[in-house]
N, C-alpha and C. Protein backbone atom coordinates (compact mmCIF):
# COMPACT_ATOMS: atom_id res chain seq x y z
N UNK A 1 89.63 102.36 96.10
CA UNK A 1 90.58 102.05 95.06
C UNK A 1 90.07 100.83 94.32
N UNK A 2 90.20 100.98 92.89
CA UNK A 2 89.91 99.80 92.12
C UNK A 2 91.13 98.75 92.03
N UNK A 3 91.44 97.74 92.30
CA UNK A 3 91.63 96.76 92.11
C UNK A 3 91.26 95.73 90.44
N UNK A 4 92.71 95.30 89.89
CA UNK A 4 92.04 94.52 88.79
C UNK A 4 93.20 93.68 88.59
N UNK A 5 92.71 92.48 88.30
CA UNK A 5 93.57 91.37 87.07
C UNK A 5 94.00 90.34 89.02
N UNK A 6 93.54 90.49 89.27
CA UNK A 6 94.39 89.83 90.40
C UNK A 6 94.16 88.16 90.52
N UNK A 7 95.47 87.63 90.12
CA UNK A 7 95.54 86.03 89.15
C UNK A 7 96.01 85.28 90.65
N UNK A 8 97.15 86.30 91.31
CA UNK A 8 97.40 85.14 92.81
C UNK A 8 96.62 85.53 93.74
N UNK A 9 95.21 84.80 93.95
CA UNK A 9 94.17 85.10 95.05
C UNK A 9 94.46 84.89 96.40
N UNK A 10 95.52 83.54 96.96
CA UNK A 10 96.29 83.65 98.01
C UNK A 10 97.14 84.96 98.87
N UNK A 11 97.90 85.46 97.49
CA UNK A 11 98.63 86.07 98.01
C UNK A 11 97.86 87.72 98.32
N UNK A 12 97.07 87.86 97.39
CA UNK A 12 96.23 88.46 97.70
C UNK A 12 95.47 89.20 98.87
N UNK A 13 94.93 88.10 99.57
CA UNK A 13 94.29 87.81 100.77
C UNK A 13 95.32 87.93 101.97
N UNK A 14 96.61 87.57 101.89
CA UNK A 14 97.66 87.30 102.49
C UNK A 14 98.00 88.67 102.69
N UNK A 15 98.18 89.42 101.95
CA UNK A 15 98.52 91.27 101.75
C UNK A 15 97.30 91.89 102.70
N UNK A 16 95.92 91.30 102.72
CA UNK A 16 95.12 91.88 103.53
C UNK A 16 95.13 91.69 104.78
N UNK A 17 95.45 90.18 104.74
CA UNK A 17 95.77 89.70 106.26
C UNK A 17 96.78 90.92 107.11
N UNK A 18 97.61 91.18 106.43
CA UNK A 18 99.08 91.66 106.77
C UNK A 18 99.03 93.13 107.36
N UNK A 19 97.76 93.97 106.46
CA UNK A 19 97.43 95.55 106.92
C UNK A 19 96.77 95.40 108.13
N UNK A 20 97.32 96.79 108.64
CA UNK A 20 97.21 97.00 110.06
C UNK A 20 95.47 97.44 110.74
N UNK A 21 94.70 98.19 109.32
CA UNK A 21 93.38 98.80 109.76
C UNK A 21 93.02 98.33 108.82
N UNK A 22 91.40 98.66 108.79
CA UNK A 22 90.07 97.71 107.93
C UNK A 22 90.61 97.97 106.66
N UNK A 23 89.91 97.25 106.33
CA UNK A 23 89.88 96.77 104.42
C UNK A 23 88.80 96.55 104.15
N UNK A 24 87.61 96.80 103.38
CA UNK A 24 86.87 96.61 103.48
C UNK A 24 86.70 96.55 101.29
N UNK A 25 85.57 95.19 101.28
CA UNK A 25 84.93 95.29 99.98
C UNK A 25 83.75 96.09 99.54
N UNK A 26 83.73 97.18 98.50
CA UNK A 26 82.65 97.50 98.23
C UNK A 26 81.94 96.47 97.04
N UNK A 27 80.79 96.32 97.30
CA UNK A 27 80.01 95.94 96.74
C UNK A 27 79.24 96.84 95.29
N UNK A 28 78.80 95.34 94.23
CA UNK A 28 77.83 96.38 93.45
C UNK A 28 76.74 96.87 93.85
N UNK A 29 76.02 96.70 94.71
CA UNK A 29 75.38 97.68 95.65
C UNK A 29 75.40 98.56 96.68
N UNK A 30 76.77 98.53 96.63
CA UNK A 30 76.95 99.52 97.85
C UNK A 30 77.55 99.03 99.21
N UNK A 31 77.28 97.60 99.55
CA UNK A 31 77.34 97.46 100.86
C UNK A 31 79.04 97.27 100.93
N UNK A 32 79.42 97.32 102.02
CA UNK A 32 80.72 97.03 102.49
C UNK A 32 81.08 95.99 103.71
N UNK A 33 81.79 95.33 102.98
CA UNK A 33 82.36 93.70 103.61
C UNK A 33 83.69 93.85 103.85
N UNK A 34 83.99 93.36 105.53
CA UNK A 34 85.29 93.66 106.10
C UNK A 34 86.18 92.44 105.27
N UNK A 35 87.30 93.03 104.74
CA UNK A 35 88.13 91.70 103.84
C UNK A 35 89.30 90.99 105.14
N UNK A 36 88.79 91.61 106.18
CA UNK A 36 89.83 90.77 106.74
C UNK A 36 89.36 89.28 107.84
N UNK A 37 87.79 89.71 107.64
CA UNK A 37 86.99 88.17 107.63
C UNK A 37 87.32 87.40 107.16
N UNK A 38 87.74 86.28 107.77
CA UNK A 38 87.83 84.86 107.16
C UNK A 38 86.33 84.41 105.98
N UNK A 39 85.44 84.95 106.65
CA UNK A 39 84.36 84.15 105.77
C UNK A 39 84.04 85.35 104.75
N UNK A 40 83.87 86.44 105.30
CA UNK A 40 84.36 87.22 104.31
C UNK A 40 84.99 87.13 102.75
N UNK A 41 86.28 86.55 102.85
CA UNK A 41 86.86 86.57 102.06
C UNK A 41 86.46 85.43 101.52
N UNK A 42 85.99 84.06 101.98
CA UNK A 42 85.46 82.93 101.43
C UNK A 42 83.91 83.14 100.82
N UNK A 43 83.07 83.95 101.26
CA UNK A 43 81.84 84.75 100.43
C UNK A 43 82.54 85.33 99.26
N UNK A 44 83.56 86.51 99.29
CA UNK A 44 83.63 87.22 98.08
C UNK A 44 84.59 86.42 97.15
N UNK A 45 85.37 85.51 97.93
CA UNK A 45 85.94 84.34 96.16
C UNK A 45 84.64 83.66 95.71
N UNK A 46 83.97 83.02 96.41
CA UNK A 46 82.64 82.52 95.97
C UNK A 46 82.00 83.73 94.56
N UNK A 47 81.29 84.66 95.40
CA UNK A 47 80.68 85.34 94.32
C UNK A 47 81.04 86.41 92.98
N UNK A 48 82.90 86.47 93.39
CA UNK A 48 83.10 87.15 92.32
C UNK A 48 84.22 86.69 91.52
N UNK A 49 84.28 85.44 91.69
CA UNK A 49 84.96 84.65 90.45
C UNK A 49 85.04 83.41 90.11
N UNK A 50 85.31 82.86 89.17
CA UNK A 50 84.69 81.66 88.77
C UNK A 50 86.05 80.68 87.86
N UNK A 51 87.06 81.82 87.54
CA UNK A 51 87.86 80.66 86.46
C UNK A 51 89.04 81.45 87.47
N UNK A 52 89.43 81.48 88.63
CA UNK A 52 90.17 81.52 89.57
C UNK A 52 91.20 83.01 88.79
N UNK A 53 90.45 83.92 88.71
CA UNK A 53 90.79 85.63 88.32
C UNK A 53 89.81 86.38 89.02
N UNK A 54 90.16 87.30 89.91
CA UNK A 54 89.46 88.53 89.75
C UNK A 54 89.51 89.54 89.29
N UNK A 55 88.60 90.03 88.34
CA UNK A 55 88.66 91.02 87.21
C UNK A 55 88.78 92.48 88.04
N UNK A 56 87.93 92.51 88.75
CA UNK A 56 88.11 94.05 89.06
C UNK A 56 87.10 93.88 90.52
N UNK A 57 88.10 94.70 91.69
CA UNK A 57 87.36 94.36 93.16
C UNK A 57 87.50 96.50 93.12
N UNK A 58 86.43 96.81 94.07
CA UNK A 58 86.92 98.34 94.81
C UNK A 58 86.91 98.11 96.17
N UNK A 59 88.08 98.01 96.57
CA UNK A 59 87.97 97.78 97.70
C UNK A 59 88.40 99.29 98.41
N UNK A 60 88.44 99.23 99.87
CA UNK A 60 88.47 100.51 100.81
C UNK A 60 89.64 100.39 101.58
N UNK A 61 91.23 100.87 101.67
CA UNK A 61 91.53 101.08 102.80
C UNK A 61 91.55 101.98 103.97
N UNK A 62 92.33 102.15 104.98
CA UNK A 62 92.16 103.36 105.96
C UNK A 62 93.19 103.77 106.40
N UNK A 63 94.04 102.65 106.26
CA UNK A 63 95.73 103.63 106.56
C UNK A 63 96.58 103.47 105.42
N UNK A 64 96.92 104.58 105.74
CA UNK A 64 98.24 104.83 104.33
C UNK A 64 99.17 103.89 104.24
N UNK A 65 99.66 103.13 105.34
CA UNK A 65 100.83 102.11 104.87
C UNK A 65 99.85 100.89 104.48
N UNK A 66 98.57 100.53 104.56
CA UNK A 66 97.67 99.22 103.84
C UNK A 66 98.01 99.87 102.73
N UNK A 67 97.38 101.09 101.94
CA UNK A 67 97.29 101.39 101.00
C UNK A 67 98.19 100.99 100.34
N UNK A 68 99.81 101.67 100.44
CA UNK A 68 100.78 101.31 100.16
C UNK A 68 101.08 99.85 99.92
N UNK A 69 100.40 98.84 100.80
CA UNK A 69 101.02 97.59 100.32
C UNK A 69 100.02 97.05 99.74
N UNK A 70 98.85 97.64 99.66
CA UNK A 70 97.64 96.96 98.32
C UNK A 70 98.41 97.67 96.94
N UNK A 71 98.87 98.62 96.93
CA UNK A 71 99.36 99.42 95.60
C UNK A 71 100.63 98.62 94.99
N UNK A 72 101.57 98.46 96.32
CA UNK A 72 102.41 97.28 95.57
C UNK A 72 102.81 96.22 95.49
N UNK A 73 101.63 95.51 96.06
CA UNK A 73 100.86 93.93 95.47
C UNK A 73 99.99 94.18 94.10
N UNK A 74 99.81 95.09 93.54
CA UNK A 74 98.84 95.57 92.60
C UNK A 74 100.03 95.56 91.32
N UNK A 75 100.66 96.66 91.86
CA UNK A 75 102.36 96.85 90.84
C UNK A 75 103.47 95.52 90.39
N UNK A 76 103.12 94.82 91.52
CA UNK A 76 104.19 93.54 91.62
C UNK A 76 103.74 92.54 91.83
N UNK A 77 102.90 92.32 92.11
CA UNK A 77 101.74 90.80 91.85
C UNK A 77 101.99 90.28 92.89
């Protein structure tokens, strides 16, 4: 799932914390980074944003109720 505009990066991260199975970042190459790494998640604010927005992440979930609460953190900020 694409992911975009996401302005509260806390809360963000906080929604990933919260799902029950992996989350994972895809990369522009392909690779995939578990988002529920602490350093993880401190690598991918590092490299994919800069004026505290992320424009657009694809990230991976695996259970339907993560999904559900990435979809409405997505819907409802």
């Amino acid at each position: 799932m694409k992911v975009q505009n996401i302005k509260n990066i806390e809360k963000f991260f906080s929604v990933i914390d919260s799902c029950e199975g992996k989350v994972e970042l895809v990369t522009g190459e392909g690779d995939r980074l578990n988002l529920k790494s602490k350093l993880s998640q401190y690598v991918s604010m590092a490299n994919i944003f800069s004026d505290g927005t992320i424009d657009e992440l694809e990230i991976l979930a695996y259970e339907p109720a993560d999904i559900s609460k990435l979809v409405n953190f997505m819907m409802e900020g």
